[in-house]
PDB file of N, CA and C in Angstrom:
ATOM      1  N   UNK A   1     -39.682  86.147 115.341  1.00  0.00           N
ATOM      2  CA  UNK A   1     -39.211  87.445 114.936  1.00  0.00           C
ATOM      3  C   UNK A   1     -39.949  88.516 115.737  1.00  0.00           C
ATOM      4  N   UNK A   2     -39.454  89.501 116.049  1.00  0.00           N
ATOM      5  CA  UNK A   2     -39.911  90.628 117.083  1.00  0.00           C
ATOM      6  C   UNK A   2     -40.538  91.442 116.363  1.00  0.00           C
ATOM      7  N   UNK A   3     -41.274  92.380 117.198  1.00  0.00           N
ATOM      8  CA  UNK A   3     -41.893  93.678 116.115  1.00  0.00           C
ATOM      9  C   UNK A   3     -41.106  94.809 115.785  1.00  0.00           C
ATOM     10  N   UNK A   4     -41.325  95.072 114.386  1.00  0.00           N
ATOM     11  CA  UNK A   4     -40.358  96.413 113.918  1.00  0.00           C
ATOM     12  C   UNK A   4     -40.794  97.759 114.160  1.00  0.00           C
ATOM     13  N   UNK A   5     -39.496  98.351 113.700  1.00  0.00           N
ATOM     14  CA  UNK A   5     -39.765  99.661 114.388  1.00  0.00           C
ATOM     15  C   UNK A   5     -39.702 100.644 112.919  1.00  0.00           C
ATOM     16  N   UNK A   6     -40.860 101.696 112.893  1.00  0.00           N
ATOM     17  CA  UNK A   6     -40.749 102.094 111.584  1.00  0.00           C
ATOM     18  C   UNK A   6     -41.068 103.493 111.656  1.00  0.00           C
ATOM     19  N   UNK A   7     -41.155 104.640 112.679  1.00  0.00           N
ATOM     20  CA  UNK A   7     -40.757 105.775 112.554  1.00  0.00           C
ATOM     21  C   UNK A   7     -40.243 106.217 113.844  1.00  0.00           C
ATOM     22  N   UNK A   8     -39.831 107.046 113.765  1.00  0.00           N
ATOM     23  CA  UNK A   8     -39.783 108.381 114.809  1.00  0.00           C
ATOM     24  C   UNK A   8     -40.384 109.464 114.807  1.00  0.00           C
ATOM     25  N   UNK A   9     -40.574 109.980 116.295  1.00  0.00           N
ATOM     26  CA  UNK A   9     -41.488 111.176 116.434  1.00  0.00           C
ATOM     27  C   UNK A   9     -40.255 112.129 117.489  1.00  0.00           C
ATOM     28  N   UNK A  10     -40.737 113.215 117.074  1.00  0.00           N
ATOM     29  CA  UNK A  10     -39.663 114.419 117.862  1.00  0.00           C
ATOM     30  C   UNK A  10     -41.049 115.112 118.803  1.00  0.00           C
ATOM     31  N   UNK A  11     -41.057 115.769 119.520  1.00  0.00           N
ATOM     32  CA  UNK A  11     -42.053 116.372 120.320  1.00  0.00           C
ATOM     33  C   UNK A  11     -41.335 117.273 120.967  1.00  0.00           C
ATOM     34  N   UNK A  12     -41.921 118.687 120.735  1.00  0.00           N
ATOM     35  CA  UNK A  12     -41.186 119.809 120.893  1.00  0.00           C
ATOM     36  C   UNK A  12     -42.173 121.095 121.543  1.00  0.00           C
ATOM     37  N   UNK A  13     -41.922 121.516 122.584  1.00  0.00           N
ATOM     38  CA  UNK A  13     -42.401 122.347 122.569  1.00  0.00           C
ATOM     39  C   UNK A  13     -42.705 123.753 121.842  1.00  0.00           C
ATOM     40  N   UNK A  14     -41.564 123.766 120.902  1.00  0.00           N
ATOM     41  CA  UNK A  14     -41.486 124.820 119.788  1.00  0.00           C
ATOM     42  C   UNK A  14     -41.588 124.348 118.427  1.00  0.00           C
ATOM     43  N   UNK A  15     -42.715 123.582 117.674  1.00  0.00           N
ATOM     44  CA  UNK A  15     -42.336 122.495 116.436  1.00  0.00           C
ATOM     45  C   UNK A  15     -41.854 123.141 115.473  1.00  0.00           C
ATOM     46  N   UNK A  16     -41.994 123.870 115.386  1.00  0.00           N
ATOM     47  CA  UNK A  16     -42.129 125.135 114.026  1.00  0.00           C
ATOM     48  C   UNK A  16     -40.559 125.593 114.056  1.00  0.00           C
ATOM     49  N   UNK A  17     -39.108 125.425 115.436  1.00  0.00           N
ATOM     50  CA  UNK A  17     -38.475 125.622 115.164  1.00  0.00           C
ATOM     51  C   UNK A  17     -37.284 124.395 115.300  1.00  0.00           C
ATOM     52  N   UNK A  18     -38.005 123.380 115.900  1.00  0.00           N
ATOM     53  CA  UNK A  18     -37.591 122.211 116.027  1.00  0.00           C
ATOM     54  C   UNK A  18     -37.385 121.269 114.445  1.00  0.00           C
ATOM     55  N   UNK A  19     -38.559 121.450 113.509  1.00  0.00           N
ATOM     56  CA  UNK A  19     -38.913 121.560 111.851  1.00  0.00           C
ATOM     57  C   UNK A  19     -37.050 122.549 111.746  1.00  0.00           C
ATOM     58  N   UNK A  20     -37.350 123.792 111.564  1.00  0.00           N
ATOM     59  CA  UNK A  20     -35.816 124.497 110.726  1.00  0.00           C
ATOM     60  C   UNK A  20     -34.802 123.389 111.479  1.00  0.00           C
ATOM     61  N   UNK A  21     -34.929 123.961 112.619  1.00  0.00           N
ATOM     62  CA  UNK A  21     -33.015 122.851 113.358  1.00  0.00           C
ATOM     63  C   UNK A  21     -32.660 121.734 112.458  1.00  0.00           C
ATOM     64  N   UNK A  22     -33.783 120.807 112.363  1.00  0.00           N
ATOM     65  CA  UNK A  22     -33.305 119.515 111.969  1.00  0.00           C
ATOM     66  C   UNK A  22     -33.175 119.233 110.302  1.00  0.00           C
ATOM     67  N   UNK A  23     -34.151 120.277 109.913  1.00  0.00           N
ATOM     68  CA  UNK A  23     -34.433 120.473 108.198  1.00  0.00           C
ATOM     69  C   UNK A  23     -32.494 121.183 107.876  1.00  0.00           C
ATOM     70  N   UNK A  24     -32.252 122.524 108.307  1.00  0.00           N
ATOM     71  CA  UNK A  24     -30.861 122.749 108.686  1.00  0.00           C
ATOM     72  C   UNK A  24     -29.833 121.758 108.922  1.00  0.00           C
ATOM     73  N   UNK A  25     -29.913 120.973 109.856  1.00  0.00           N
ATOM     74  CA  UNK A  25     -28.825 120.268 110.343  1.00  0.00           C
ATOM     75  C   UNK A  25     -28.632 119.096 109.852  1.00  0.00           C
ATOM     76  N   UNK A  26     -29.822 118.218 109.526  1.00  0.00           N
ATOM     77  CA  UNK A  26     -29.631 117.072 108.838  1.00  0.00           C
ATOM     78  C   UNK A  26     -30.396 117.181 106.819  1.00  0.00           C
ATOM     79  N   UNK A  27     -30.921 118.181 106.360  1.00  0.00           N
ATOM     80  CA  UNK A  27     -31.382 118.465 105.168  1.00  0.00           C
ATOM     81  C   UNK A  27     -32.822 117.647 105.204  1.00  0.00           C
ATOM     82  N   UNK A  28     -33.159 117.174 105.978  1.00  0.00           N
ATOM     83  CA  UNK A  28     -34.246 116.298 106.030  1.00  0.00           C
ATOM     84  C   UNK A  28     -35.684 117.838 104.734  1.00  0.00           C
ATOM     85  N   UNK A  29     -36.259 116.592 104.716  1.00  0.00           N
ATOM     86  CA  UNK A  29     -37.255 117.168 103.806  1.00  0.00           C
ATOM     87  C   UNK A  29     -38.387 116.990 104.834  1.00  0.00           C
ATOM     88  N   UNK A  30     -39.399 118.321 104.543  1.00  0.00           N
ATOM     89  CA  UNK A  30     -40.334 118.378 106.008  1.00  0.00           C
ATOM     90  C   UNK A  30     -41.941 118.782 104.926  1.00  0.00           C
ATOM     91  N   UNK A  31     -42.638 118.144 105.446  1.00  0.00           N
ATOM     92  CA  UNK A  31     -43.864 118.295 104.931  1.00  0.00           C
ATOM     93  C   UNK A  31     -45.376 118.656 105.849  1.00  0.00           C
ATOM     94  N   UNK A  32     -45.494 119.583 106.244  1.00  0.00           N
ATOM     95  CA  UNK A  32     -46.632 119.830 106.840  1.00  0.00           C
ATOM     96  C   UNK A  32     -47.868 119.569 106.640  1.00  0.00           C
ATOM     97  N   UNK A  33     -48.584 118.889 107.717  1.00  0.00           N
ATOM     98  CA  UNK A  33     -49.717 118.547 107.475  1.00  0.00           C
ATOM     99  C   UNK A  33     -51.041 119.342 108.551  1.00  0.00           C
ATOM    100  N   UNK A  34     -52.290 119.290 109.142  1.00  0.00           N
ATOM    101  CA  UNK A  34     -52.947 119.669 110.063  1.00  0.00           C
ATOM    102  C   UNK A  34     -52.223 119.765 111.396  1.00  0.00           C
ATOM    103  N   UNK A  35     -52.903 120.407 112.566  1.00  0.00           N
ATOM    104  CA  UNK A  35     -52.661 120.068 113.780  1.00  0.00           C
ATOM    105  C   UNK A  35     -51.136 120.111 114.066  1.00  0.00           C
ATOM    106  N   UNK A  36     -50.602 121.530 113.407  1.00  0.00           N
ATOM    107  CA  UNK A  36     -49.071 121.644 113.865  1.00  0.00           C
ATOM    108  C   UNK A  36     -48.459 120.902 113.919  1.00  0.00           C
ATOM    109  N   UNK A  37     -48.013 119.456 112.732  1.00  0.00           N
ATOM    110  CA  UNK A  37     -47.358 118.595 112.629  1.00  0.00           C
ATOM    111  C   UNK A  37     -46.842 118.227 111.312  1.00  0.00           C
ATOM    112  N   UNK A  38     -45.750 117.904 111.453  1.00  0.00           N
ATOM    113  CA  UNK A  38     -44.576 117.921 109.953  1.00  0.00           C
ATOM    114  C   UNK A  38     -44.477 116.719 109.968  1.00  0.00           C
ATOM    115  N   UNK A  39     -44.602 115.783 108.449  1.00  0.00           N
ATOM    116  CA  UNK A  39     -43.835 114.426 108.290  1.00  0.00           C
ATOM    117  C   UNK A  39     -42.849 114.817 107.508  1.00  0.00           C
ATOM    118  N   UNK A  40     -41.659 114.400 108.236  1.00  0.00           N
ATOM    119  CA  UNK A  40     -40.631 114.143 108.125  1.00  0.00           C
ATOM    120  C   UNK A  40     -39.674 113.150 107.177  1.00  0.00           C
ATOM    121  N   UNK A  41     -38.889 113.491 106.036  1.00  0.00           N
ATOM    122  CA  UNK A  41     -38.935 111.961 105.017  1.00  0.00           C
ATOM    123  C   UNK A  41     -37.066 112.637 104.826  1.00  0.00           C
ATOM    124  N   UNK A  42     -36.487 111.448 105.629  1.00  0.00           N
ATOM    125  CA  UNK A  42     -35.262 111.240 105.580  1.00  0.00           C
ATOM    126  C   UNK A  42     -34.376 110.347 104.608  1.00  0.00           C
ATOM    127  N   UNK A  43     -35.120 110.128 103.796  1.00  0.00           N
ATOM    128  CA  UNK A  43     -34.776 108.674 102.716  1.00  0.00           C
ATOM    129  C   UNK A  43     -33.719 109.629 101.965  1.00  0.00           C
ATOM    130  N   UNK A  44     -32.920 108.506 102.152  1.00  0.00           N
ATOM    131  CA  UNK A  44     -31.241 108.522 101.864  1.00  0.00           C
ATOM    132  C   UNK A  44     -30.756 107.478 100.624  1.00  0.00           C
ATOM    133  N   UNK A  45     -31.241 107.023  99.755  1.00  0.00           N
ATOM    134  CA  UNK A  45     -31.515 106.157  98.946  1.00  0.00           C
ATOM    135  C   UNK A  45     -31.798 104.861  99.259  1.00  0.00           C
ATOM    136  N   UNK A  46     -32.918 105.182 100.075  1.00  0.00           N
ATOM    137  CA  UNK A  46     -33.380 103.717 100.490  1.00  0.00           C
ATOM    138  C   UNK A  46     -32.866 103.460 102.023  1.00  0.00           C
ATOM    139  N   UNK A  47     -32.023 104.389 102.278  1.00  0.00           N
ATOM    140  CA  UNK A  47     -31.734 104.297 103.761  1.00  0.00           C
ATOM    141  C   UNK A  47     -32.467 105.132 104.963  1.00  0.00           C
ATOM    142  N   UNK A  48     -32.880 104.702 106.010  1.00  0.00           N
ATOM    143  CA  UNK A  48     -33.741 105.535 107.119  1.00  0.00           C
ATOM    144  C   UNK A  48     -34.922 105.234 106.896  1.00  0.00           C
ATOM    145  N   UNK A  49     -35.582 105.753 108.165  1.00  0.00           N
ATOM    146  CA  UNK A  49     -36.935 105.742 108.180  1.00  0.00           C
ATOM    147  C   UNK A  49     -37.969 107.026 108.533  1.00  0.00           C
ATOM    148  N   UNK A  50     -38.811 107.212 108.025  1.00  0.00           N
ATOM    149  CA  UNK A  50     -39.602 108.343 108.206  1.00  0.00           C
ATOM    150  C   UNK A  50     -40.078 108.654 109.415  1.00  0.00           C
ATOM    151  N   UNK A  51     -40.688 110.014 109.598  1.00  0.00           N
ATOM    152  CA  UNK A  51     -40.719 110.635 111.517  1.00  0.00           C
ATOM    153  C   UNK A  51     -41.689 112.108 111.118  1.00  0.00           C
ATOM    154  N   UNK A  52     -41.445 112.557 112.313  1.00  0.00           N
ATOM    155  CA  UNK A  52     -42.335 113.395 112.498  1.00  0.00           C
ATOM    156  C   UNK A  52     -42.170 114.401 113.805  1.00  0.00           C
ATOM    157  N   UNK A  53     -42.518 115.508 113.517  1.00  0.00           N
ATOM    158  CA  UNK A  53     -42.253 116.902 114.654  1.00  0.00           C
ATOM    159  C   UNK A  53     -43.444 117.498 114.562  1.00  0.00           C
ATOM    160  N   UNK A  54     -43.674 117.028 115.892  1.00  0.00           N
ATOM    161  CA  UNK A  54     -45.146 117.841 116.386  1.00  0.00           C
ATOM    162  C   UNK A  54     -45.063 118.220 118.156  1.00  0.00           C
ATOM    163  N   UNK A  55     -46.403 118.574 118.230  1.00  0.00           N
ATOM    164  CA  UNK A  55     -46.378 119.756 120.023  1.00  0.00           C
ATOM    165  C   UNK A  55     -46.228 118.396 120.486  1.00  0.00           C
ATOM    166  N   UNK A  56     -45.840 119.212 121.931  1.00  0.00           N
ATOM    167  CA  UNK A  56     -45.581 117.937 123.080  1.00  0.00           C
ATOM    168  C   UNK A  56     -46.748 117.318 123.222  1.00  0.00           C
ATOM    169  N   UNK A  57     -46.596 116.031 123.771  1.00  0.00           N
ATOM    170  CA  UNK A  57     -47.909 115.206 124.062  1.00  0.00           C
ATOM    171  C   UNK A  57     -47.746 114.303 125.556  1.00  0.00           C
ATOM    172  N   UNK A  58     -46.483 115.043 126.520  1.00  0.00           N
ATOM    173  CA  UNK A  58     -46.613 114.935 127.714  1.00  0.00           C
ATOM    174  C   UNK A  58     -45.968 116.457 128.577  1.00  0.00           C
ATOM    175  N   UNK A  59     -45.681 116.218 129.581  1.00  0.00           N
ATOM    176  CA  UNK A  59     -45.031 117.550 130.008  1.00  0.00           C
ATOM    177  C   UNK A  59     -43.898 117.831 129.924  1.00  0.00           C
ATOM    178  N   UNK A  60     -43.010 117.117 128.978  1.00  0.00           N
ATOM    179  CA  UNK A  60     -41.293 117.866 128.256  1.00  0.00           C
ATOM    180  C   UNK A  60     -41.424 117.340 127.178  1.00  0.00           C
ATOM    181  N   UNK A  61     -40.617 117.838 126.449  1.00  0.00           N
ATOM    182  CA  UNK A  61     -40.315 117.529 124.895  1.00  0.00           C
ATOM    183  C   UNK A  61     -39.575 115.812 125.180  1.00  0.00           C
ATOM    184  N   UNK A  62     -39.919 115.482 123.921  1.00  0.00           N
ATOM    185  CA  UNK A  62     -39.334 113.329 124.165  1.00  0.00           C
ATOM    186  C   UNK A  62     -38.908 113.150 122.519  1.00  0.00           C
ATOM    187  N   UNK A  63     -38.025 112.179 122.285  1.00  0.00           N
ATOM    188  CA  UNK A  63     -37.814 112.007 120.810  1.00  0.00           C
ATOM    189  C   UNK A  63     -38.472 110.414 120.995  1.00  0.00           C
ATOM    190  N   UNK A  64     -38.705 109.761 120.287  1.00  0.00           N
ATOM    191  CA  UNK A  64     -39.752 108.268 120.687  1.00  0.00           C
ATOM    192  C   UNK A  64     -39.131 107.323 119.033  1.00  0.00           C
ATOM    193  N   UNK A  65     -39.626 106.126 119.221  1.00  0.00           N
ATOM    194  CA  UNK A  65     -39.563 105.529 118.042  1.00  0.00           C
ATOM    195  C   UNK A  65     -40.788 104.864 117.864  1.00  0.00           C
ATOM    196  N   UNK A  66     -41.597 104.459 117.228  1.00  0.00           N
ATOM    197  CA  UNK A  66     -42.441 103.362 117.097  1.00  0.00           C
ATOM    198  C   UNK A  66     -42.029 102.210 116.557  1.00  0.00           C
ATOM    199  N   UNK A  67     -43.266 101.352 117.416  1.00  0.00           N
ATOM    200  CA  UNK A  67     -42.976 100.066 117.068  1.00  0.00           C
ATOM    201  C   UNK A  67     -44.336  99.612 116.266  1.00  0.00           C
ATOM    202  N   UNK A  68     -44.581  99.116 115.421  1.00  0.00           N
ATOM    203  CA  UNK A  68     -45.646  98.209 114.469  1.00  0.00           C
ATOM    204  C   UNK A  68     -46.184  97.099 115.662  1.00  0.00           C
ATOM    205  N   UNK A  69     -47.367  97.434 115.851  1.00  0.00           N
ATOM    206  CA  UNK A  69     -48.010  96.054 116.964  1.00  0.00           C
ATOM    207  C   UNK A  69     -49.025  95.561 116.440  1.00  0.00           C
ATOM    208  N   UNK A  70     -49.753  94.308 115.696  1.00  0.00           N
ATOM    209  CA  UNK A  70     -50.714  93.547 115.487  1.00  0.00           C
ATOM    210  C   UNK A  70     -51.988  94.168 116.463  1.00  0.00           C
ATOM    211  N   UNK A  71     -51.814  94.673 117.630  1.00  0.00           N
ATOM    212  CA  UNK A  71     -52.482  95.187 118.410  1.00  0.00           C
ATOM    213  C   UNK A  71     -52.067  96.026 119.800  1.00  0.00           C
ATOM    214  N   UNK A  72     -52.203  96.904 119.486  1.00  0.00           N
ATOM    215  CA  UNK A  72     -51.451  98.097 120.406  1.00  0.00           C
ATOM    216  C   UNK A  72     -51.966  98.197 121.191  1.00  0.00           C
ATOM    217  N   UNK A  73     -53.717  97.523 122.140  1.00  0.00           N
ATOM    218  CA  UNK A  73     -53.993  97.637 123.450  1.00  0.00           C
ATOM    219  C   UNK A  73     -53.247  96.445 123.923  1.00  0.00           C
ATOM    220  N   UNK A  74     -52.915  95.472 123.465  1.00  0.00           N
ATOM    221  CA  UNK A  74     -52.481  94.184 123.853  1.00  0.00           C
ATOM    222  C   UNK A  74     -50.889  94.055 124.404  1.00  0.00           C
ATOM    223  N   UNK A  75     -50.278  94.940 123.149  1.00  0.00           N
ATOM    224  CA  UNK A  75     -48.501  95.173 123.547  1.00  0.00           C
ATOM    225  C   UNK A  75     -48.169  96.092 124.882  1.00  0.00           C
ATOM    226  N   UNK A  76     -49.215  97.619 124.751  1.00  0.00           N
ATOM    227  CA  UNK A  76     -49.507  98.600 125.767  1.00  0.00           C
ATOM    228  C   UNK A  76     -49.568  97.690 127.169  1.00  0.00           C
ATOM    229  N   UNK A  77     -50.661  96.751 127.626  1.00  0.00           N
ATOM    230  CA  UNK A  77     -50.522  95.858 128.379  1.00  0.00           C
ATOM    231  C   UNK A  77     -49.813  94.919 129.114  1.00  0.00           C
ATOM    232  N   UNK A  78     -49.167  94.525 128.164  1.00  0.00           N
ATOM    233  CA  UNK A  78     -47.884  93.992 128.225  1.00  0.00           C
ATOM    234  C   UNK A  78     -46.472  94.849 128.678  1.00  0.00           C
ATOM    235  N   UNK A  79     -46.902  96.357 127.820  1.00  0.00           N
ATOM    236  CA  UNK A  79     -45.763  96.992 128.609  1.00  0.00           C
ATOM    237  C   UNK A  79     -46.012  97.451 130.082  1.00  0.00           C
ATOM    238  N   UNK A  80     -47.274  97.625 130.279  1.00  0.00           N
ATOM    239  CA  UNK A  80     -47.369  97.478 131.628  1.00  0.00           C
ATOM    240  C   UNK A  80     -47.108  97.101 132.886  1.00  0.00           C
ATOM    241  N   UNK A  81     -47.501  95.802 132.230  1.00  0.00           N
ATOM    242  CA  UNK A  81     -47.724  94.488 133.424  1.00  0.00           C
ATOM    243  C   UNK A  81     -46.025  94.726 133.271  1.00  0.00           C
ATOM    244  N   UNK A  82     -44.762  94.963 132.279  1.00  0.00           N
ATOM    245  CA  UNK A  82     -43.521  94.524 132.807  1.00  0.00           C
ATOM    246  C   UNK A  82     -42.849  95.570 133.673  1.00  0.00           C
ATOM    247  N   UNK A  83     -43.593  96.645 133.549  1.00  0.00           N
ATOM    248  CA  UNK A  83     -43.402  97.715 134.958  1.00  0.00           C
ATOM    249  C   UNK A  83     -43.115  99.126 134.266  1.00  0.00           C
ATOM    250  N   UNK A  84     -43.877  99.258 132.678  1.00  0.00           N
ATOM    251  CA  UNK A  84     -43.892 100.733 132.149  1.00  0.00           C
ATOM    252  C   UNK A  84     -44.842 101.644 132.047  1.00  0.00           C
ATOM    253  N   UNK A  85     -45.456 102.627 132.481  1.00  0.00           N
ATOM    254  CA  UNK A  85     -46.016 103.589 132.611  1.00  0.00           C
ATOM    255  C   UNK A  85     -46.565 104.462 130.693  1.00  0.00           C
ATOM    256  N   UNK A  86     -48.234 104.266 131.093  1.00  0.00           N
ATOM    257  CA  UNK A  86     -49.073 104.867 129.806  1.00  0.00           C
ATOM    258  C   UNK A  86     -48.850 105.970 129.919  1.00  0.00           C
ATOM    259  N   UNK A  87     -47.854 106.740 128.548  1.00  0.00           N
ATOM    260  CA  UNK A  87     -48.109 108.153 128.761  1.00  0.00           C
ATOM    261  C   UNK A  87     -48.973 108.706 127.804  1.00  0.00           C
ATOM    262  N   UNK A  88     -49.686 108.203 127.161  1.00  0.00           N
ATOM    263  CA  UNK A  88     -50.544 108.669 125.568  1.00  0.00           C
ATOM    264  C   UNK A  88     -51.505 107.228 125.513  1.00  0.00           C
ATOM    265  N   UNK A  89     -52.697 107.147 125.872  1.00  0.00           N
ATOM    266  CA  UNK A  89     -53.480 106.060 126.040  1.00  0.00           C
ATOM    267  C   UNK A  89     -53.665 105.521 124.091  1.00  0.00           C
ATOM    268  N   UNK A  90     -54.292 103.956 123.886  1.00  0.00           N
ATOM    269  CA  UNK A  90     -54.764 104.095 122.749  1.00  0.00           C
ATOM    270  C   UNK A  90     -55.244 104.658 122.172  1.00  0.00           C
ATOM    271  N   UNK A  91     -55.058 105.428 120.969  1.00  0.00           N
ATOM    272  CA  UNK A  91     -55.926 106.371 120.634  1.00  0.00           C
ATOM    273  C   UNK A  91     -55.852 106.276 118.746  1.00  0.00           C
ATOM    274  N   UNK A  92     -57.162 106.796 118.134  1.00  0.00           N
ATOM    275  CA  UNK A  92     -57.221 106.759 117.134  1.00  0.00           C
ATOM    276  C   UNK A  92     -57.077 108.116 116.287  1.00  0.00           C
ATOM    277  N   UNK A  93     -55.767 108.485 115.655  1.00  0.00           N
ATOM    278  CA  UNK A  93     -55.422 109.536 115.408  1.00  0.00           C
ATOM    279  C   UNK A  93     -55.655 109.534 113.434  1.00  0.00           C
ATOM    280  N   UNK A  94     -56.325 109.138 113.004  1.00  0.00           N
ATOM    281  CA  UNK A  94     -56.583 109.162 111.283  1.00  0.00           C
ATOM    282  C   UNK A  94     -57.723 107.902 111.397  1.00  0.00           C
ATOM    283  N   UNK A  95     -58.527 108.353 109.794  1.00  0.00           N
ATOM    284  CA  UNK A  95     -59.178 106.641 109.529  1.00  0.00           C
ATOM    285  C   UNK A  95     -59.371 105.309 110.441  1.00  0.00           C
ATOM    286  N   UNK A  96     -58.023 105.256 109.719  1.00  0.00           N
ATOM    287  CA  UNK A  96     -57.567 103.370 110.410  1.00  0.00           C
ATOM    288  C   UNK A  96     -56.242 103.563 111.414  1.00  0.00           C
ATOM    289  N   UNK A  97     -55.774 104.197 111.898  1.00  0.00           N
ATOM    290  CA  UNK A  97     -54.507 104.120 112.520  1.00  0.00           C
ATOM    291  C   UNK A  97     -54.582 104.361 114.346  1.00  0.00           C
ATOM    292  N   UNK A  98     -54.285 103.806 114.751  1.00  0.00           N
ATOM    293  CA  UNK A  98     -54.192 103.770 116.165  1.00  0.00           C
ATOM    294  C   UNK A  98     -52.965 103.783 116.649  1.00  0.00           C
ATOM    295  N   UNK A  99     -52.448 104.847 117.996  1.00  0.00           N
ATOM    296  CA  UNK A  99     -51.531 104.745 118.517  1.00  0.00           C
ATOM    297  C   UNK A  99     -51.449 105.057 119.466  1.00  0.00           C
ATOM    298  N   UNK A 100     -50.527 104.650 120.589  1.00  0.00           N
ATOM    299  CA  UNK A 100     -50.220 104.592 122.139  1.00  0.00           C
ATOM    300  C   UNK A 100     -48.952 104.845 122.192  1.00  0.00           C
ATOM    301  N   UNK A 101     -48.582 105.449 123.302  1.00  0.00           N
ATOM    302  CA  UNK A 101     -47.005 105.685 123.810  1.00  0.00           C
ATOM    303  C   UNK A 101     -47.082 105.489 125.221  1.00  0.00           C
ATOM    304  N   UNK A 102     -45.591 104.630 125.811  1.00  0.00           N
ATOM    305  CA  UNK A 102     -45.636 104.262 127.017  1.00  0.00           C
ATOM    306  C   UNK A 102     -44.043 104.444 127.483  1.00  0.00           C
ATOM    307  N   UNK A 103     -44.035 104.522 128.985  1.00  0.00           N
ATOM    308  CA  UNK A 103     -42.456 104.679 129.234  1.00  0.00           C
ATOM    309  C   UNK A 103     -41.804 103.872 129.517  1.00  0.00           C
ATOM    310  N   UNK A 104     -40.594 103.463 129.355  1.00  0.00           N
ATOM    311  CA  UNK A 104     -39.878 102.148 129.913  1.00  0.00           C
ATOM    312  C   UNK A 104     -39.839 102.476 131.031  1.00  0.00           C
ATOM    313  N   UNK A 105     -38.904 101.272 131.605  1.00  0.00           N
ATOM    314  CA  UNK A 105     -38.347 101.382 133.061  1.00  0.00           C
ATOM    315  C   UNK A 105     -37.316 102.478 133.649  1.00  0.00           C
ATOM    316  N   UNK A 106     -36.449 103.107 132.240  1.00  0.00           N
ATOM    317  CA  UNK A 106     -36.033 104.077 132.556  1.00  0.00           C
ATOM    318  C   UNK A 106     -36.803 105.499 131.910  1.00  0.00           C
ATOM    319  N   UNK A 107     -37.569 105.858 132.059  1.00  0.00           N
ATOM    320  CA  UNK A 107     -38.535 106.938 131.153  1.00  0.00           C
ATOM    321  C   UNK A 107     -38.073 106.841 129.743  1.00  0.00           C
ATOM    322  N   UNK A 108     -37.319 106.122 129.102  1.00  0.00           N
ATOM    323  CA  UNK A 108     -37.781 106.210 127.445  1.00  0.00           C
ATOM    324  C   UNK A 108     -38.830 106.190 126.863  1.00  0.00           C
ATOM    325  N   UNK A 109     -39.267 106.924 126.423  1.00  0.00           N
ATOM    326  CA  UNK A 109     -40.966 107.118 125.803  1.00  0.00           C
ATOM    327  C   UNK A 109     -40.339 105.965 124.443  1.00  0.00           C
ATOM    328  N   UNK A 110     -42.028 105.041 124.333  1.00  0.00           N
ATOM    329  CA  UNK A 110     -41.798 104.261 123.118  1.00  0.00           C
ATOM    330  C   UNK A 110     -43.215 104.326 122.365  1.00  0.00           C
ATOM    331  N   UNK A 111     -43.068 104.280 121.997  1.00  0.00           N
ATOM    332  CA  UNK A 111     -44.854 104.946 120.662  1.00  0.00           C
ATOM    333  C   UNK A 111     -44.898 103.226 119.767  1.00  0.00           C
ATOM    334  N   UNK A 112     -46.139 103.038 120.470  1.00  0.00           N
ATOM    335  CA  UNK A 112     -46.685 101.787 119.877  1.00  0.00           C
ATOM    336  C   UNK A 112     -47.396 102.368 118.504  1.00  0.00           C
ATOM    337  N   UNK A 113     -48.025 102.062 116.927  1.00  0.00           N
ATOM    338  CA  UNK A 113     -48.572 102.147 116.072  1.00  0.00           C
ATOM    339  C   UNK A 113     -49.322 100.906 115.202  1.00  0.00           C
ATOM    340  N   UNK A 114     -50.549 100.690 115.096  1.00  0.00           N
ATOM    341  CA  UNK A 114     -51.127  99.351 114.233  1.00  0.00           C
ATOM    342  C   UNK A 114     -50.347  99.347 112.769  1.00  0.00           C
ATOM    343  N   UNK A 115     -49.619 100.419 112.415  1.00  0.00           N
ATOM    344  CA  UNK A 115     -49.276 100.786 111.203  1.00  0.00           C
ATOM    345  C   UNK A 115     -50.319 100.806 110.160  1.00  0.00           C
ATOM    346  N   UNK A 116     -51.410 100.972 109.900  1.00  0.00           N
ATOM    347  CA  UNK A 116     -52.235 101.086 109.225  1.00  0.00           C
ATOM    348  C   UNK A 116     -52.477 102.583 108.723  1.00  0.00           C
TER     349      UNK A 116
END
C-alpha cells in the first residue's frame, strides 16, 4: 500500500486575501493561527481533507498536497535520486512535526509531512 495523502497547502502571496476568496467561494471554515497562517477545515460530513493558506515559501504562489512519510528525509531522497528538485528542505515546523516540499519532474510542488 502507498503513502497517503492528508492535506493541502495554498501559498499565496496575499494570504489574508487568498483566506476571503476561498472562505467566499467554497464556504470553507478558516481558523487562524501564528505566523500568518490559516487552517483550513473543509469537512463536508466526513468528506475532504483539511489544508492550509499561508505566505509563499518559494518564489510564486504553489497549491501542494502532502503526503504522510514514515520518514521524510528518506522519501525527500528518494524524490531526488528520481530526478525532483528540494524546494523547502526538512524542517521542523511544531513539537513533533517535520516537513519538506519537493518538485516533480514537471514543477508540481509536493509537501512531504511525518504527520505527527
Amino acid at each position: 500500500m502507498g503513502l497517503p495523502a492528508t492535506n493541502f497547502e495554498i501559498n499565496s502571496a496575499d494570504p489574508a486575501k487568498a483566506k476571503r476568496f476561498y472562505s467566499d467561494v467554497f464556504g470553507w471554515k478558516m481558523n487562524d493561527v501564528p505566523n500568518n497562517y490559516t487552517f483550513v477545515d473543509t469537512d463536508a460530513g466526513g468528506k475532504g481533507i483539511g489544508g492550509g493558506i499561508g505566505p509563499l515559501r518559494g518564489p510564486k504562489p504553489f497549491v501542494t498536497i502532502y503526503i504522510v512519510s514514515p520518514d521524510v528525509n528518506a522519501t525527500l531522497a528518494k524524490a531526488t535520486k528520481a530526478g525532483g528538485k528540494v524546494v523547502f528542505p526538512a524542517t521542523k515546523v511544531g513539537p513533533t512535526t517535520t516537513i519538506a516540499l519537493f518538485s516533480d519532474l514537471d514543477g508540481n510542488v509536493i509537501g512531504l509531512t511525518d504527520g505527527k
